[in-house]
C-alpha atoms as a PDB file:
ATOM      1  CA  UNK A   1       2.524  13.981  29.238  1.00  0.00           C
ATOM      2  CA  UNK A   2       0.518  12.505  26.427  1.00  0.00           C
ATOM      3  CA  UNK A   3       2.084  11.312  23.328  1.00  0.00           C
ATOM      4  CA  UNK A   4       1.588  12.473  19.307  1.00  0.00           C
ATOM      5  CA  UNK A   5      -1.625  12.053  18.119  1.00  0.00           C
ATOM      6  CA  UNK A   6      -1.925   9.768  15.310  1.00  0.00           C
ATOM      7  CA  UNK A   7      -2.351  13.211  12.789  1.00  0.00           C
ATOM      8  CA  UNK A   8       1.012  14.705  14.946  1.00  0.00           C
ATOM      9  CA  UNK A   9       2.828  11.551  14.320  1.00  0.00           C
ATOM     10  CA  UNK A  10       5.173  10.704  12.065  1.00  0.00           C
ATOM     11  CA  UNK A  11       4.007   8.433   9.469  1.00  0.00           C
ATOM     12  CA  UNK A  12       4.917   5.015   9.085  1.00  0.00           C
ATOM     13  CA  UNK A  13       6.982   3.707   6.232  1.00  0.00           C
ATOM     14  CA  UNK A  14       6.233   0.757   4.420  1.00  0.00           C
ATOM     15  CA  UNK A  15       8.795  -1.463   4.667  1.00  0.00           C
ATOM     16  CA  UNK A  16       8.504  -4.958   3.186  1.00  0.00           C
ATOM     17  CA  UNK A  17      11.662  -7.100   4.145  1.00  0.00           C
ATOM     18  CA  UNK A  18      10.889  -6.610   7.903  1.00  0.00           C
ATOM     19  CA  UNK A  19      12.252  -9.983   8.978  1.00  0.00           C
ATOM     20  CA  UNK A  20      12.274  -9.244  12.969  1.00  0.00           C
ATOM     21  CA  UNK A  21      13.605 -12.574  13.955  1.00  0.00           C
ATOM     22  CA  UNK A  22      17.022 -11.816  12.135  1.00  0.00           C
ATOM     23  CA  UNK A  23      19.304  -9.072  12.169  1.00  0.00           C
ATOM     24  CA  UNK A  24      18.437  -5.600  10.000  1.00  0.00           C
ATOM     25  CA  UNK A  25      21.524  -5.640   8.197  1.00  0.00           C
ATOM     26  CA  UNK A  26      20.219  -9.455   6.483  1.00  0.00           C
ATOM     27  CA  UNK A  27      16.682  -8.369   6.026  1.00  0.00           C
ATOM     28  CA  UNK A  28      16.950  -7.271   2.226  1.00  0.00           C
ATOM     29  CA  UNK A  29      20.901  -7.533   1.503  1.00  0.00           C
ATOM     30  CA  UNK A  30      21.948 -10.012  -0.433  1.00  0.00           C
ATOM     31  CA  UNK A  31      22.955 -12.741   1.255  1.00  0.00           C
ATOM     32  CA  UNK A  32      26.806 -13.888   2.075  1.00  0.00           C
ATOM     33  CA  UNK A  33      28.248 -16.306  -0.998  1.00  0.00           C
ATOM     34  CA  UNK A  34      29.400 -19.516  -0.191  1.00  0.00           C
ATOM     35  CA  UNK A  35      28.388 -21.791   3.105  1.00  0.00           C
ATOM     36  CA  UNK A  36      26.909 -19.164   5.585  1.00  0.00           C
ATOM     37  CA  UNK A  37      24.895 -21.046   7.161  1.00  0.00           C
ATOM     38  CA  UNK A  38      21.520 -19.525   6.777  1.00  0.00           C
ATOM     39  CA  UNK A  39      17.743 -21.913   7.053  1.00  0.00           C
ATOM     40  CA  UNK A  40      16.850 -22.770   3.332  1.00  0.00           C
ATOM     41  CA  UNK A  41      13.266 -21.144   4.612  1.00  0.00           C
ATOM     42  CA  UNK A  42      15.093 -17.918   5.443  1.00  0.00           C
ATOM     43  CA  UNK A  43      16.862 -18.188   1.907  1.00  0.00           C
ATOM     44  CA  UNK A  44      13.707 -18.295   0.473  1.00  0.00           C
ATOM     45  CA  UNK A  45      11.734 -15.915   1.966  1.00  0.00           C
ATOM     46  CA  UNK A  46      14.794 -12.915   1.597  1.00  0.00           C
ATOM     47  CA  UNK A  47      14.848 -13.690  -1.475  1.00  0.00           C
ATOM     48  CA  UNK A  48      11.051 -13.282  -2.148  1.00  0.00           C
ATOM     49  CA  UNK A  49      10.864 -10.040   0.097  1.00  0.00           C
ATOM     50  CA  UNK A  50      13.730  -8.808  -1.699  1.00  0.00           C
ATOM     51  CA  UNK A  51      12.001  -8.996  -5.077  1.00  0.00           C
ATOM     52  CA  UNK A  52       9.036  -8.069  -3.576  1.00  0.00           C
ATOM     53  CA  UNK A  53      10.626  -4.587  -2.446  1.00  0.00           C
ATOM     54  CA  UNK A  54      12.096  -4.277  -6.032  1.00  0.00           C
ATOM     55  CA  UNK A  55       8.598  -4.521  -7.653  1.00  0.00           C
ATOM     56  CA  UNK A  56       7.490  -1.540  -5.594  1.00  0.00           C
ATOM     57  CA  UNK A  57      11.148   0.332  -6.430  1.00  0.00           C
ATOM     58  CA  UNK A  58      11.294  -0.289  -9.855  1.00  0.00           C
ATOM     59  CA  UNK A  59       7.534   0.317 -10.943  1.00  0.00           C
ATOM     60  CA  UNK A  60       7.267   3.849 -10.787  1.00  0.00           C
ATOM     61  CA  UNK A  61      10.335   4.378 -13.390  1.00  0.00           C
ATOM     62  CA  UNK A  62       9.377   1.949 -15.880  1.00  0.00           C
ATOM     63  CA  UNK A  63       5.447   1.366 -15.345  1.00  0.00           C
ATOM     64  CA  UNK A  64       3.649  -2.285 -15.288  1.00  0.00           C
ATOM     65  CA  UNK A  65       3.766  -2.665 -19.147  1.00  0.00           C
ATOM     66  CA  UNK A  66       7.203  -1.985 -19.859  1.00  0.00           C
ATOM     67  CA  UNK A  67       8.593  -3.592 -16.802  1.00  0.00           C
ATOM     68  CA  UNK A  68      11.000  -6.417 -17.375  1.00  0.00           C
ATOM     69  CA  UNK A  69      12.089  -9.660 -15.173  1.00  0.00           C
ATOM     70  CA  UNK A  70      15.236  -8.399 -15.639  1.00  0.00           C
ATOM     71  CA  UNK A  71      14.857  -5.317 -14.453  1.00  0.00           C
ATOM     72  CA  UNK A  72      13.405  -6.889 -10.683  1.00  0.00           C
ATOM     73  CA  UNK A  73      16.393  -9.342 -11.141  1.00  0.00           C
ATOM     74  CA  UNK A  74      18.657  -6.661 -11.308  1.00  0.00           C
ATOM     75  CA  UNK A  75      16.781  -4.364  -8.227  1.00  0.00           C
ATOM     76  CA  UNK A  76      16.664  -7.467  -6.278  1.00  0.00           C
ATOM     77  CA  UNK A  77      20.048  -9.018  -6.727  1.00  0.00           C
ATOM     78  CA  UNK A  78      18.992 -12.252  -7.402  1.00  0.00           C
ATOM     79  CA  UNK A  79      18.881 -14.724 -10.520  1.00  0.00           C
ATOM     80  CA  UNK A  80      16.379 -15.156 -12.402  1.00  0.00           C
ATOM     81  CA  UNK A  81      16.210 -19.007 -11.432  1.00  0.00           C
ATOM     82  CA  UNK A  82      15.720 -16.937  -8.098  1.00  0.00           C
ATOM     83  CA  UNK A  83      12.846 -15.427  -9.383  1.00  0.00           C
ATOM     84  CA  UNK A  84      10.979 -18.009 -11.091  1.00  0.00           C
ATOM     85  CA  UNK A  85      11.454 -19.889  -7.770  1.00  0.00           C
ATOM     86  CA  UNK A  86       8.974 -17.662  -6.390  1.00  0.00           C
ATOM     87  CA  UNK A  87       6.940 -16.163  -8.723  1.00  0.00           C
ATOM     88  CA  UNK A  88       5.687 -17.618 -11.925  1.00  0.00           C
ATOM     89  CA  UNK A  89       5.742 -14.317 -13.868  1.00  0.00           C
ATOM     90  CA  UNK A  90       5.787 -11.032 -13.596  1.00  0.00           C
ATOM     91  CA  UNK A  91       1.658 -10.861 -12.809  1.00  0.00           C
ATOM     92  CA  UNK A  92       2.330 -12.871 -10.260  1.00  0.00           C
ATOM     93  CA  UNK A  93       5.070 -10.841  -8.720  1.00  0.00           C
ATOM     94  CA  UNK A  94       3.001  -7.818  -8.828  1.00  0.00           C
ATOM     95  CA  UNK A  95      -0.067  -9.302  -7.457  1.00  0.00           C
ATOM     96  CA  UNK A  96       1.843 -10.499  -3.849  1.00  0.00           C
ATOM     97  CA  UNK A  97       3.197  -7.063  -3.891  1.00  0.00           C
ATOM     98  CA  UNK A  98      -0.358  -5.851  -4.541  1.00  0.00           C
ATOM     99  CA  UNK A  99      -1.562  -7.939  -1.531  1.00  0.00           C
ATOM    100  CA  UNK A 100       1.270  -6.914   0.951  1.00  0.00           C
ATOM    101  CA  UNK A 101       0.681  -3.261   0.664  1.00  0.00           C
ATOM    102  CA  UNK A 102      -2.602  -3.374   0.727  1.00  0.00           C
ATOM    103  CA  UNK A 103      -3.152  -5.700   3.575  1.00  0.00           C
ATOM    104  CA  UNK A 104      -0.277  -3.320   4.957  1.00  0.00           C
ATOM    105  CA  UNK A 105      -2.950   0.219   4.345  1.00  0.00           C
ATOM    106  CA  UNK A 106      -6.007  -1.403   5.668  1.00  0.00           C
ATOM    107  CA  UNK A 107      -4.827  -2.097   8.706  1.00  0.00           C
ATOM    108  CA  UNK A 108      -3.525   0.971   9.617  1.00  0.00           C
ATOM    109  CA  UNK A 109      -6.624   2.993   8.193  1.00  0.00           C
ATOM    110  CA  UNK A 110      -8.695   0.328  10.530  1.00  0.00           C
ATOM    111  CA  UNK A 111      -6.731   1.598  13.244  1.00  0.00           C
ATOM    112  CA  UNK A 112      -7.365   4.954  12.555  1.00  0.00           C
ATOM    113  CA  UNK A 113     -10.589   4.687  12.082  1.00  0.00           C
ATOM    114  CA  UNK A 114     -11.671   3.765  15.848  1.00  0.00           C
ATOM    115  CA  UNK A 115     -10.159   6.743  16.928  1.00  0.00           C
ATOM    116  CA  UNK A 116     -12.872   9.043  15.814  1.00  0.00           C
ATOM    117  CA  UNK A 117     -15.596  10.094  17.731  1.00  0.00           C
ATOM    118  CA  UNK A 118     -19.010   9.027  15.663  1.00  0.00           C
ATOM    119  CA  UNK A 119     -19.407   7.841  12.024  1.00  0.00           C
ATOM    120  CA  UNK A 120     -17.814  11.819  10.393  1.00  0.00           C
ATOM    121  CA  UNK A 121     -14.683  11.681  12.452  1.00  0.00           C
ATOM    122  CA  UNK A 122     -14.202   8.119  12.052  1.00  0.00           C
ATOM    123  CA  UNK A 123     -14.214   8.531   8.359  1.00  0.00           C
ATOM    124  CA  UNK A 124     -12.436  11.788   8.628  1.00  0.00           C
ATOM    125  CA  UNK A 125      -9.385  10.303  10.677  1.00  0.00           C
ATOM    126  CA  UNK A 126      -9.294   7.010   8.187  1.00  0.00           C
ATOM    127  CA  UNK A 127      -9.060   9.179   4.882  1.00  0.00           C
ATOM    128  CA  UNK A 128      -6.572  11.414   6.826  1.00  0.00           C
ATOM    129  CA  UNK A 129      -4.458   7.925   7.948  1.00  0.00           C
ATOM    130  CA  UNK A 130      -4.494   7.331   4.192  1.00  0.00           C
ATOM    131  CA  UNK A 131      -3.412  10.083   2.769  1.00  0.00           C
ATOM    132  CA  UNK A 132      -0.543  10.796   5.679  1.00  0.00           C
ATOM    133  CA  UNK A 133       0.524   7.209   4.743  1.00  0.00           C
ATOM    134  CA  UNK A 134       0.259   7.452   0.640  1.00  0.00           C
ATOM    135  CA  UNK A 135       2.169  10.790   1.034  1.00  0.00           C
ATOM    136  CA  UNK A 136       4.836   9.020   3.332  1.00  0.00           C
ATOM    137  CA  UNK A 137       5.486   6.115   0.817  1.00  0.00           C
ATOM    138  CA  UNK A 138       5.015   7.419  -2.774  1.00  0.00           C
ATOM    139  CA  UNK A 139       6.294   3.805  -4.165  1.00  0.00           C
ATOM    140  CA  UNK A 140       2.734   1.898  -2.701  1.00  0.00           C
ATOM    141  CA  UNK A 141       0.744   5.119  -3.400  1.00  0.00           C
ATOM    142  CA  UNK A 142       1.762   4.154  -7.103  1.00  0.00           C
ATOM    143  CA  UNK A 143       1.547   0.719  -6.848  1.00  0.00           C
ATOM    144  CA  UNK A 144      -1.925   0.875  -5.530  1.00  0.00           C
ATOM    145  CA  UNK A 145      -3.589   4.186  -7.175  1.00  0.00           C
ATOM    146  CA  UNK A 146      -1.896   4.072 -10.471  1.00  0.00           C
ATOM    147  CA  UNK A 147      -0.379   1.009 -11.268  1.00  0.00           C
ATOM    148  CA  UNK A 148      -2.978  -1.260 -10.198  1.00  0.00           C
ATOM    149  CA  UNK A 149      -5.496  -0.089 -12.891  1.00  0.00           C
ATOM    150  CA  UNK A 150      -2.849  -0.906 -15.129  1.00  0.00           C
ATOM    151  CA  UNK A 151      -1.745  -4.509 -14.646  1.00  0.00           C
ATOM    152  CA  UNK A 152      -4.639  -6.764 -16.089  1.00  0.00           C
ATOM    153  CA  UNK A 153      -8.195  -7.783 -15.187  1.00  0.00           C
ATOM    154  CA  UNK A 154      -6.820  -9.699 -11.857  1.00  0.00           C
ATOM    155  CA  UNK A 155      -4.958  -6.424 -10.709  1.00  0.00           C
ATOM    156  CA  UNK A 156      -8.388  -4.274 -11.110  1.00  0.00           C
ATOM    157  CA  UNK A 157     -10.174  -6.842  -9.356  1.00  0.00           C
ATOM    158  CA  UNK A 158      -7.964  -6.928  -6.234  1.00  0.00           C
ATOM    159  CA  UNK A 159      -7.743  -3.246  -6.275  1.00  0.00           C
ATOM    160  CA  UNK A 160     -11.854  -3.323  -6.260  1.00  0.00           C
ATOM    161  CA  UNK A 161     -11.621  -5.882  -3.044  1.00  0.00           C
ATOM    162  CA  UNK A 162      -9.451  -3.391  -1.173  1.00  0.00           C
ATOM    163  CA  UNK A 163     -11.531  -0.581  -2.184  1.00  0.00           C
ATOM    164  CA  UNK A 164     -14.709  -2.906  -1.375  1.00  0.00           C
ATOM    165  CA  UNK A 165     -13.121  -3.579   2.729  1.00  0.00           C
ATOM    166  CA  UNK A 166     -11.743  -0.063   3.191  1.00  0.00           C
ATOM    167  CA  UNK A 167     -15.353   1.112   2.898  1.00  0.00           C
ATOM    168  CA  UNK A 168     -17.006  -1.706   5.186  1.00  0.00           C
ATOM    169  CA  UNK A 169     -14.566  -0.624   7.711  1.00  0.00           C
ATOM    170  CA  UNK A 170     -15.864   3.524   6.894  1.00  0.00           C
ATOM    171  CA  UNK A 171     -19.150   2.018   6.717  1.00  0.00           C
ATOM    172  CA  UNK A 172     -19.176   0.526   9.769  1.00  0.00           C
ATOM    173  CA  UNK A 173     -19.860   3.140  12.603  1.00  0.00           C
ATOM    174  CA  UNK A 174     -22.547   4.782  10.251  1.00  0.00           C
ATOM    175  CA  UNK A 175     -25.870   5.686  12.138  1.00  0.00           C
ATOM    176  CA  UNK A 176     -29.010   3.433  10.347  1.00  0.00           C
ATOM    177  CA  UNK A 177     -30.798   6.943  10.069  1.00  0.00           C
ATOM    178  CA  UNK A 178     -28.334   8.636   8.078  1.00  0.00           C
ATOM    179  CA  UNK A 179     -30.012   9.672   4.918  1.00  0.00           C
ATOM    180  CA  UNK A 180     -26.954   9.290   2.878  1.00  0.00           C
ATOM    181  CA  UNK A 181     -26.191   7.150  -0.611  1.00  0.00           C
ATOM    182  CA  UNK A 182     -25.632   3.471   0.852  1.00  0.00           C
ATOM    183  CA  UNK A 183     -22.531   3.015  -0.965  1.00  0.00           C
ATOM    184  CA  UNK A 184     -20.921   6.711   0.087  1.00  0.00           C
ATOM    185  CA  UNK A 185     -17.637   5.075   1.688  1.00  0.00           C
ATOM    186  CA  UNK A 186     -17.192   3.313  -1.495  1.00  0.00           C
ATOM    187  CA  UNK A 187     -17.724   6.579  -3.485  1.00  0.00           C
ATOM    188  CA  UNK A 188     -15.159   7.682  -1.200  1.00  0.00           C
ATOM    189  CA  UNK A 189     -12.280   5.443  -0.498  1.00  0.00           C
ATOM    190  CA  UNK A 190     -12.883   5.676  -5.192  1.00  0.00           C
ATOM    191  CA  UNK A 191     -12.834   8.953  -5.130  1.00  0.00           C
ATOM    192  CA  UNK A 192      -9.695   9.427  -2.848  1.00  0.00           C
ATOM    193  CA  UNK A 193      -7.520   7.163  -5.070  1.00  0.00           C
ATOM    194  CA  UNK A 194      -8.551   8.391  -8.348  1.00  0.00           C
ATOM    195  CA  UNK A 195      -6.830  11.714  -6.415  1.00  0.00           C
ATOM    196  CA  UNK A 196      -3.931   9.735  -4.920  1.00  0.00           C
ATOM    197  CA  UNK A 197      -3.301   8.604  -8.629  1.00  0.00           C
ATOM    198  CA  UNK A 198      -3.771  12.712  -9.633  1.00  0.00           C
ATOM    199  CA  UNK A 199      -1.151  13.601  -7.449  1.00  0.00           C
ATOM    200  CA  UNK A 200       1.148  11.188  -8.057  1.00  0.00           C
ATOM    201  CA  UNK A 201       1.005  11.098 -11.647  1.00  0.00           C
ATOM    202  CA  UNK A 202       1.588  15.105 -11.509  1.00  0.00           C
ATOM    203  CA  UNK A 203       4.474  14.733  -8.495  1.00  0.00           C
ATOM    204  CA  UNK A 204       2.379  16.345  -5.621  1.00  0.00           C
ATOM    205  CA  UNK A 205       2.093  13.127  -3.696  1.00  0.00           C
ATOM    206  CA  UNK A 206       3.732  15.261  -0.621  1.00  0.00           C
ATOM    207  CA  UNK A 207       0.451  17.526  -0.877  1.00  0.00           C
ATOM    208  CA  UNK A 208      -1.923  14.323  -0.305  1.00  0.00           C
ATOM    209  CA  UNK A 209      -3.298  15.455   3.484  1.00  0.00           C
ATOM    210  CA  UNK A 210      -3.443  19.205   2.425  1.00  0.00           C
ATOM    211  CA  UNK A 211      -6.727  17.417   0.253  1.00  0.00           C
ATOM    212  CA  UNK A 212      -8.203  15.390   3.062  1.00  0.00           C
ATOM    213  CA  UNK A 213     -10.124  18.107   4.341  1.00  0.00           C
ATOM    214  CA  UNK A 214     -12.303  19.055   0.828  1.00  0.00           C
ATOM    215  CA  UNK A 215     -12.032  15.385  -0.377  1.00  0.00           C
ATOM    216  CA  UNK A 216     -14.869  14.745   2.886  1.00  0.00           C
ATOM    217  CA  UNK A 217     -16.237  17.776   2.529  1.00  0.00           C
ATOM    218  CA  UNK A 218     -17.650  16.862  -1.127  1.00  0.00           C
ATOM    219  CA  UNK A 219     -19.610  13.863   0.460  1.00  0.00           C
ATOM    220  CA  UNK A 220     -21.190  16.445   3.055  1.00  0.00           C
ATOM    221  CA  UNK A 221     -19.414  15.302   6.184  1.00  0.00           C
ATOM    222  CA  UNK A 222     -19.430  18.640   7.929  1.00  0.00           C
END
């Protein structure tokens, strides 16, 4: 018998302290006190994942501005000696997050993509990976759909990038004789976050694939 479609299945949560090489219970706890033993490496990088996962945690109750050191000290369970160990500032913390999660949706909405038959499906089951996705993890659907646009000039920038290889992989299945708008997929993978941050600033991220269907159909993908 065939297994769950990707649209049947259930969708994957974001989960940045994966450390597979270790056990579960170590992969964002904080660690034992005292000798235990652990690689200075694996130190290190808890500790960074750790803050990393605060960031995305702590954002959507306080917001980019307003959000303290402290506050991701606190979340993370670490000093802030910790922090400044691996991040130089708060910008900086943001920005890796940024990168993680994003790198994290592209791939899957690449994935998703190559499932569809022809250029409308293919775009069809990548918006519909998205929004399955956004709706399953409401901390990155902040992070990258609200506060992204919030966090400086290098933030917008990055967000632009992501939008900028989400639509070259749309974009890439398109028949040359299409008489459509060259930069449609851009249009769209702009369009579907400006609703991503809708929904989430009015708490109906769970709705987000009810709106795949009419978010294509305003770009004429019938």
């Amino acid at each position: 018998m065939p297994g769950p479609s990707p649209a049947d299945a259930e969708p994957e949560r974001f989960e940045p302290g994966d450390l597979p090489e270790l056990p579960a219970e170590l992969a964002l706890s904080q660690l034992p006190s005292g000798r235990h033993g652990l690689p200075r490496s694996f130190v290190a990088r808890n500790q960074r994942l750790r803050i990393v996962a605060a960031m995305l945690r702590v954002l959507p109750e306080h917001g980019y501005a307003e959000l303290t050191i402290g506050n991701l000290t606190r979340e993370a369970g670490v000093s802030r000696a910790s922090f400044y160990s691996q991040f130089k500032s708060k910008e900086e913390c943001f920005l890796a997050t940024y990168d993680i999660a994003a790198e994290w949706l592209c791939e899957r909405v690449e994935a998703a993509v190559t499932t569809g038959e022809g250029w409308p499906e293919s775009v069809r089951a990548g918006v519909r990976e998205a929004m399955r996705l956004l709706a399953a993890n409401p901390d990155v659907a902040h992070l990258i759909a609200v506060e992204a646009l919030q966090a400086g000039s290098v933030a917008r920038r990055r967000r632009q990038v992501c939008i900028e290889h989400l639509a070259e992989i749309l974009h890439a299945n398109r028949p040359e004789n299409a008489e459509l708008p060259e930069d449609l997929e851009e249009l769209l993978i702009g369009g579907t976050l400006s609703l991503v941050g809708r929904y989430v600033d009015t708490g109906r991220i769970d709705q987000l694939p009810d709106a795949t269907a009419d978010l294509v159909a305003l770009y004429f993908l019938k």
